[in-house]
N, C-alpha and C. Protein backbone atom coordinates (compact mmCIF):
# COMPACT_ATOMS: atom_id res chain seq x y z
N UNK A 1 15.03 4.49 -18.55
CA UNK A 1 14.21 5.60 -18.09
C UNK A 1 14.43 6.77 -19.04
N UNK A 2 13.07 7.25 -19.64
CA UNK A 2 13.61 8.25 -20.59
C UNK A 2 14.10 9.38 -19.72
N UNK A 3 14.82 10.34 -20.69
CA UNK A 3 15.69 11.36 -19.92
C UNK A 3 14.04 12.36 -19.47
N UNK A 4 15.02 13.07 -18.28
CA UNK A 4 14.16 13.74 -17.89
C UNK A 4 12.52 13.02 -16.71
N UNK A 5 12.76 12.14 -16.81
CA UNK A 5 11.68 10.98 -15.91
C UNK A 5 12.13 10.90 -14.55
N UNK A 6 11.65 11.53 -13.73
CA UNK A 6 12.54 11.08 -12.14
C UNK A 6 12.49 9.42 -12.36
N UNK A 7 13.63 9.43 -11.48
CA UNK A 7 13.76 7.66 -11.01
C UNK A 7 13.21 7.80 -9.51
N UNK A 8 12.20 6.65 -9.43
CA UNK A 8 11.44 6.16 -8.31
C UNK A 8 12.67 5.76 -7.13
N UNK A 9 12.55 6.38 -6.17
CA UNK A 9 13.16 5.54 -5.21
C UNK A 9 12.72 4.62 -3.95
N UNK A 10 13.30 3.96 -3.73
CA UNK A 10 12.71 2.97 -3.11
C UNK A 10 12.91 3.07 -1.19
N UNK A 11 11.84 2.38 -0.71
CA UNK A 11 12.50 2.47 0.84
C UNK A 11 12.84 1.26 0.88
N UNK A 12 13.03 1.26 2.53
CA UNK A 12 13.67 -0.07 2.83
C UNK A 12 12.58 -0.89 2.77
N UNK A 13 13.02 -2.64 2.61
CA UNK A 13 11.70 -3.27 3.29
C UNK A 13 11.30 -3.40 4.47
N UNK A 14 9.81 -3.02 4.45
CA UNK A 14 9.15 -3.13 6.00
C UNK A 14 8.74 -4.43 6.06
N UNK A 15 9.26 -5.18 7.10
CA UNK A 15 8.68 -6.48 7.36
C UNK A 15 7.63 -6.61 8.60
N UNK A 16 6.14 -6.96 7.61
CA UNK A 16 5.12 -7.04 8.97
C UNK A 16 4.97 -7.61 9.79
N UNK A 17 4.98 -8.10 11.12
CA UNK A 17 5.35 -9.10 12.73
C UNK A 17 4.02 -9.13 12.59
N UNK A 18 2.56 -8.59 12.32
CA UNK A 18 1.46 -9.18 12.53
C UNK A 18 0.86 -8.61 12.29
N UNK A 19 -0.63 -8.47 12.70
CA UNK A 19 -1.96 -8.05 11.83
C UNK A 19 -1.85 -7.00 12.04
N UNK A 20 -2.72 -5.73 11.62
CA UNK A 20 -3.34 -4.80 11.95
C UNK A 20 -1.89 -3.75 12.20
N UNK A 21 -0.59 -3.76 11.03
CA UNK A 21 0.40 -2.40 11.08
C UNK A 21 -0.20 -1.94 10.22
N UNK A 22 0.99 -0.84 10.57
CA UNK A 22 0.55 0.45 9.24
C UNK A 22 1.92 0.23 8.66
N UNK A 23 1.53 0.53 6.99
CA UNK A 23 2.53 0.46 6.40
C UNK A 23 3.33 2.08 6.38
N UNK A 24 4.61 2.40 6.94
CA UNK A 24 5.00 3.46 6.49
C UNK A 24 4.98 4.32 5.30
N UNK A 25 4.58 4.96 5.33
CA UNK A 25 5.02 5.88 3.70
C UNK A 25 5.34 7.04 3.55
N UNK A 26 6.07 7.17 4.51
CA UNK A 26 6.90 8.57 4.84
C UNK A 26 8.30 8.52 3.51
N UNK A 27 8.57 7.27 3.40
CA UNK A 27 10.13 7.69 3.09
C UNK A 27 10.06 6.25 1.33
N UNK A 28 10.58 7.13 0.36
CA UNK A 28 10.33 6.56 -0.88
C UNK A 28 9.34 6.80 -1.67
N UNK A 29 9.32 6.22 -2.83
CA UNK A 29 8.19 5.97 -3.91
C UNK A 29 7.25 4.57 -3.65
N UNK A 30 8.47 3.98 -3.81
CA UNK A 30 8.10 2.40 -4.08
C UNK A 30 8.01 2.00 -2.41
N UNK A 31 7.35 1.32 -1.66
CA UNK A 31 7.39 0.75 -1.04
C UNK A 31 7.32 -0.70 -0.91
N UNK A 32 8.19 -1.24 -0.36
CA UNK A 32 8.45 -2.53 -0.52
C UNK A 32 7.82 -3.54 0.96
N UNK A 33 6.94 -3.89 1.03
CA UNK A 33 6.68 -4.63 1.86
C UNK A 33 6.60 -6.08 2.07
N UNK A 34 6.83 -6.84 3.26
CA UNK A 34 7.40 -8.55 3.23
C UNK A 34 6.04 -8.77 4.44
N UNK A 35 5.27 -9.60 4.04
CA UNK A 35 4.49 -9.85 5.42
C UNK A 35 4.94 -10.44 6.32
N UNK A 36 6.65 -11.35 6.62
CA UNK A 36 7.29 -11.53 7.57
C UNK A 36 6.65 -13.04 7.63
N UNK A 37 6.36 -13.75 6.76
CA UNK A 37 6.52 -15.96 6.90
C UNK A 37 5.03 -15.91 7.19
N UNK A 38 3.87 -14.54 7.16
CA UNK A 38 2.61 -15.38 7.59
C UNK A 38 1.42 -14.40 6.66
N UNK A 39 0.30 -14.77 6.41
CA UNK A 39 -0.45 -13.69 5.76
C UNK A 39 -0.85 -12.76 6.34
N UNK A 40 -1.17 -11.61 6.29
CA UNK A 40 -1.73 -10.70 7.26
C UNK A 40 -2.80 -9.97 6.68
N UNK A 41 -3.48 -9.57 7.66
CA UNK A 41 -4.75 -9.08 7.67
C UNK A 41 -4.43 -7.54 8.58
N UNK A 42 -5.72 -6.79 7.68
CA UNK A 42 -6.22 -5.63 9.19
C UNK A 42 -5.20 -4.92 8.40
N UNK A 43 -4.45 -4.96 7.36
CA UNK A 43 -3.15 -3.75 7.22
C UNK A 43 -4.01 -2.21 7.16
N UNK A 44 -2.66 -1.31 7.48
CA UNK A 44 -2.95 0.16 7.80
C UNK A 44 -2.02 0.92 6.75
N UNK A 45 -2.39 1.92 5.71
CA UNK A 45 -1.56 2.60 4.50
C UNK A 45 -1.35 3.56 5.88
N UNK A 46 -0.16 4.17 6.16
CA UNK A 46 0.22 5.41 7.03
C UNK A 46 -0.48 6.30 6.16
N UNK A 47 -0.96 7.80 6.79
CA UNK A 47 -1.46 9.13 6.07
C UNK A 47 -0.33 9.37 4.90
N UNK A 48 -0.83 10.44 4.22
CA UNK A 48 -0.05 10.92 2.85
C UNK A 48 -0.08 12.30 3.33
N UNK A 49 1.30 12.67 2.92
CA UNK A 49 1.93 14.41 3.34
C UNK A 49 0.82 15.39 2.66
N UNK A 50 0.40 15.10 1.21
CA UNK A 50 0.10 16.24 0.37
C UNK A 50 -0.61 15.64 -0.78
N UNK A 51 -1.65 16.31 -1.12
CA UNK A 51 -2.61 16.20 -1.83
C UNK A 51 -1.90 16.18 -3.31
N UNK A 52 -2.66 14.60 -4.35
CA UNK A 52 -1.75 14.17 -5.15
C UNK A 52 -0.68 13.26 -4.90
N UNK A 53 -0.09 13.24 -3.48
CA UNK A 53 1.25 12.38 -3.90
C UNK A 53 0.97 10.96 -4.02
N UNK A 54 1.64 10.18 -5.04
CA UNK A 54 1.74 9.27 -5.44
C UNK A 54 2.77 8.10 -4.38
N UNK A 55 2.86 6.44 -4.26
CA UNK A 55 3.20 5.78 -3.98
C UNK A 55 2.94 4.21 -4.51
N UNK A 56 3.78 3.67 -4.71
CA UNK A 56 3.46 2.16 -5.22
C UNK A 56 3.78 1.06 -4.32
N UNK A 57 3.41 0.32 -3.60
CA UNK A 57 3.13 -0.50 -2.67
C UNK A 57 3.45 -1.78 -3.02
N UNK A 58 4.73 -2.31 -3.24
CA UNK A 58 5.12 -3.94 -3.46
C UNK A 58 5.33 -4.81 -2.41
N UNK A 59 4.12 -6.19 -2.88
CA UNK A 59 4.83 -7.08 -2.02
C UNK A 59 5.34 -8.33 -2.29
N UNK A 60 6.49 -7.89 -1.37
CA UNK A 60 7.99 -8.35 -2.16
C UNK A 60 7.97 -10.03 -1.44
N UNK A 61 7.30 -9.85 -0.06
CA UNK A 61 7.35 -11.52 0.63
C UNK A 61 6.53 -12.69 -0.32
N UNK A 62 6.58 -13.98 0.91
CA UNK A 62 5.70 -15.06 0.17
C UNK A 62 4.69 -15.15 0.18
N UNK A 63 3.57 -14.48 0.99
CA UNK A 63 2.24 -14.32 1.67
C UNK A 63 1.30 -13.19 1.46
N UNK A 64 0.25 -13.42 1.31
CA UNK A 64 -0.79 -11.68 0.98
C UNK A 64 -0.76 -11.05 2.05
N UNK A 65 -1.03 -9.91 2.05
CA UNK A 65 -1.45 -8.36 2.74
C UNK A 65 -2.54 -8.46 2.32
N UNK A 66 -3.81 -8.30 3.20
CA UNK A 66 -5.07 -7.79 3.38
C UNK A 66 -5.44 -6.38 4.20
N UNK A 67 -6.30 -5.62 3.78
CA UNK A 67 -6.00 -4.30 4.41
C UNK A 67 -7.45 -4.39 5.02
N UNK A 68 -7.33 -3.21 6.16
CA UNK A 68 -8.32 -3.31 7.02
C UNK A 68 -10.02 -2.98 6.03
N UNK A 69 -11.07 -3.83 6.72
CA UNK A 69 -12.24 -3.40 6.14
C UNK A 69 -12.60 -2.29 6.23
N UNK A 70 -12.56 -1.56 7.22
CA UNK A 70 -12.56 0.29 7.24
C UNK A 70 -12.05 0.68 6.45
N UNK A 71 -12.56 1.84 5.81
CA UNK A 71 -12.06 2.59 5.10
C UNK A 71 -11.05 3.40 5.74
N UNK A 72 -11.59 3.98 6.53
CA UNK A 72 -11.27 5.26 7.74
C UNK A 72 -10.11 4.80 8.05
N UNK A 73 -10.05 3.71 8.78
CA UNK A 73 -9.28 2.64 9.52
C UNK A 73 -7.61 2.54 8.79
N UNK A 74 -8.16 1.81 7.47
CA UNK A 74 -7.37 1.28 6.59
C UNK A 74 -6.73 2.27 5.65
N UNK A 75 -7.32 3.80 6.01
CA UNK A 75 -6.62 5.20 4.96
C UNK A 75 -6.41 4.36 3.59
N UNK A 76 -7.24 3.85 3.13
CA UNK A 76 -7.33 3.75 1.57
C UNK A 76 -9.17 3.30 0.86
N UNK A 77 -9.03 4.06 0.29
CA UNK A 77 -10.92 4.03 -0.12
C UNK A 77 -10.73 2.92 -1.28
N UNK A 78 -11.76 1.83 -0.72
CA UNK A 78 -11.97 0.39 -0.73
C UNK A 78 -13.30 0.34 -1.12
N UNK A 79 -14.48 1.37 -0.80
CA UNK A 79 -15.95 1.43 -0.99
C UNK A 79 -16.41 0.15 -0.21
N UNK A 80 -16.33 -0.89 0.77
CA UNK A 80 -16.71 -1.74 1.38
C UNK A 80 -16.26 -3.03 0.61
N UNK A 81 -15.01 -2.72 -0.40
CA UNK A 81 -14.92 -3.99 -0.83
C UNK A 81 -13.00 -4.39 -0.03
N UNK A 82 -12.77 -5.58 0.15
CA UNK A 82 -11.60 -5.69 0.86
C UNK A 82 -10.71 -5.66 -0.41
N UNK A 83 -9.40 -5.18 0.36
CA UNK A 83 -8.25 -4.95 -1.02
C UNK A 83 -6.97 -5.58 -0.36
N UNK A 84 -7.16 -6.72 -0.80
CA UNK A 84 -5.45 -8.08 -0.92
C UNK A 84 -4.22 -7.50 -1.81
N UNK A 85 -3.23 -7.75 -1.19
CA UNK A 85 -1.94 -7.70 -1.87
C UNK A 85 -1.47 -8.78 -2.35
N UNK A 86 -1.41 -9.47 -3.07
CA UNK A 86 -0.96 -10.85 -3.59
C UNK A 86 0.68 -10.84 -3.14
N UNK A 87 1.13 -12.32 -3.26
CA UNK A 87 3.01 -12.38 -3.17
C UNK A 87 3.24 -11.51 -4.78
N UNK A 88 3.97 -11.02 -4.73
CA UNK A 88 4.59 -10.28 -5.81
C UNK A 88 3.86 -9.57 -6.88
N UNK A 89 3.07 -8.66 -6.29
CA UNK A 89 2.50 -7.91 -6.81
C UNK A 89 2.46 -6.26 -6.18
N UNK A 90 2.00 -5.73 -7.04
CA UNK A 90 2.15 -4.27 -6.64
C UNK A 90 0.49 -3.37 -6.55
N UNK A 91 0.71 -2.51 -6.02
CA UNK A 91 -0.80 -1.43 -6.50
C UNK A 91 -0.51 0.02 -6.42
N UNK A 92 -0.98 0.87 -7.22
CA UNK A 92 -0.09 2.60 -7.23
C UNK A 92 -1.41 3.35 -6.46
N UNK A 93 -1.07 4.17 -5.67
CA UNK A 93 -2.17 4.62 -5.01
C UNK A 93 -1.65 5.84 -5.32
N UNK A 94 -2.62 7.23 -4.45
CA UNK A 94 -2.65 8.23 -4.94
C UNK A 94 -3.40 9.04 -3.62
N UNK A 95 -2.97 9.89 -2.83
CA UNK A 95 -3.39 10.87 -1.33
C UNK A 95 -4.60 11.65 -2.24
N UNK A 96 -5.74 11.47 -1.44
CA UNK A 96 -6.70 12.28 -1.50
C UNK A 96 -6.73 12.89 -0.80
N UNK A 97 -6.52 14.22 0.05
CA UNK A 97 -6.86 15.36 1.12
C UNK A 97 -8.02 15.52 0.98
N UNK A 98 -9.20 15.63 -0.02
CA UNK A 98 -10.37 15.80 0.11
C UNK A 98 -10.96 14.90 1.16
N UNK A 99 -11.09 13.28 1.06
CA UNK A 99 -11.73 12.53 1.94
C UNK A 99 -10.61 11.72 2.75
N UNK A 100 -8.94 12.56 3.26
CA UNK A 100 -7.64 11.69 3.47
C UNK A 100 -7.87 10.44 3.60
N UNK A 101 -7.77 9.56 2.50
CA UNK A 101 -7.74 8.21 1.58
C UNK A 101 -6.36 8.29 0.96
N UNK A 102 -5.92 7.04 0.63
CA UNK A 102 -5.29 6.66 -0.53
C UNK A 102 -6.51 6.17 -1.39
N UNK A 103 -6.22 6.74 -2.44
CA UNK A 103 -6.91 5.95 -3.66
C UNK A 103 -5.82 5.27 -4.73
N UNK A 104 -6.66 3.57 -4.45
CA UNK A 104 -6.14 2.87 -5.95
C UNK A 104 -6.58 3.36 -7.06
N UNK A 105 -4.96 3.40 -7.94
CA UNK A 105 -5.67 4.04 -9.30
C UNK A 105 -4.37 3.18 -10.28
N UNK A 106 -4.08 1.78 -9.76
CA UNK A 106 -3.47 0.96 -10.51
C UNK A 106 -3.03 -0.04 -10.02
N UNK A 107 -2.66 -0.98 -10.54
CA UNK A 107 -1.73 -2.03 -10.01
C UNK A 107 -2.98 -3.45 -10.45
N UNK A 108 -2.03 -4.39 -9.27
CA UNK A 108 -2.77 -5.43 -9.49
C UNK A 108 -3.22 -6.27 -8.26
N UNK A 109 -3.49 -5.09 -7.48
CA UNK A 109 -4.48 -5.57 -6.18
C UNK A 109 -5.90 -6.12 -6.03
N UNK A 110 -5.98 -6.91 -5.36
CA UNK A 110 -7.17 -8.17 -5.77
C UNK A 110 -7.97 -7.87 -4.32
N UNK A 111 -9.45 -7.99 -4.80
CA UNK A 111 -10.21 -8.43 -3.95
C UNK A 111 -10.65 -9.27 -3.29
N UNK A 112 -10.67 -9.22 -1.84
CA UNK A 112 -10.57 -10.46 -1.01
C UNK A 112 -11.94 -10.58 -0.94
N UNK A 113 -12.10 -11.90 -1.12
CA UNK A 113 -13.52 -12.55 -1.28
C UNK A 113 -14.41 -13.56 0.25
């Protein structure tokens, strides 16, 4: 890490029991999420404190995260397209206060077809 670069910290892993949680994102950078032995659907990004803040969303289990088709719903602007978490992959989002969204603005989150 070059000098001067905060180091990302991480939360704990949240392990999902079933469809339709919200993922916390109160506490960390990195969030580490396990879908808990099954795929899940319907996921929920928790709100963002403050306009700008950043978060990166890993999932760390064996199974995808699918997030809810709402936008509204799912607090991350998707434009009507669905947004999958693959096993071991990540996506960096970003709090919009203008339309309170997360917006993807990296990673390697895939569209569910």
């Amino acid at each position: 890490i070059p000098q001067g670069m905060p180091i990302p910290v991480t939360a704990a892993i949240q392990t999902m029991a079933g469809n339709g949680e919200t993922i916390a994102t109160g506490n960390g950078d990195v969030l580490e999420v396990d879908a808990g032995g099954s795929a899940r659907t319907g996921a929920i990004m928790g709100d963002g404190e403050f306009h700008g803040q950043a978060k990166i969303v890993f999932n760390s289990g064996g199974e995808k995260i699918s997030f809810n088709a709402t936008q509204a719903t799912a607090n991350l602007q998707h434009n009507g397209t669905l947004i999958g978490l693959d096993t071991l992959t990540a996506m960096h989002i970003v709090w919009d206060n203008t339309n309170s969204l997360w917006q993807l603005t990296g990673g390697v989150a895939t569209l569910v077809a």
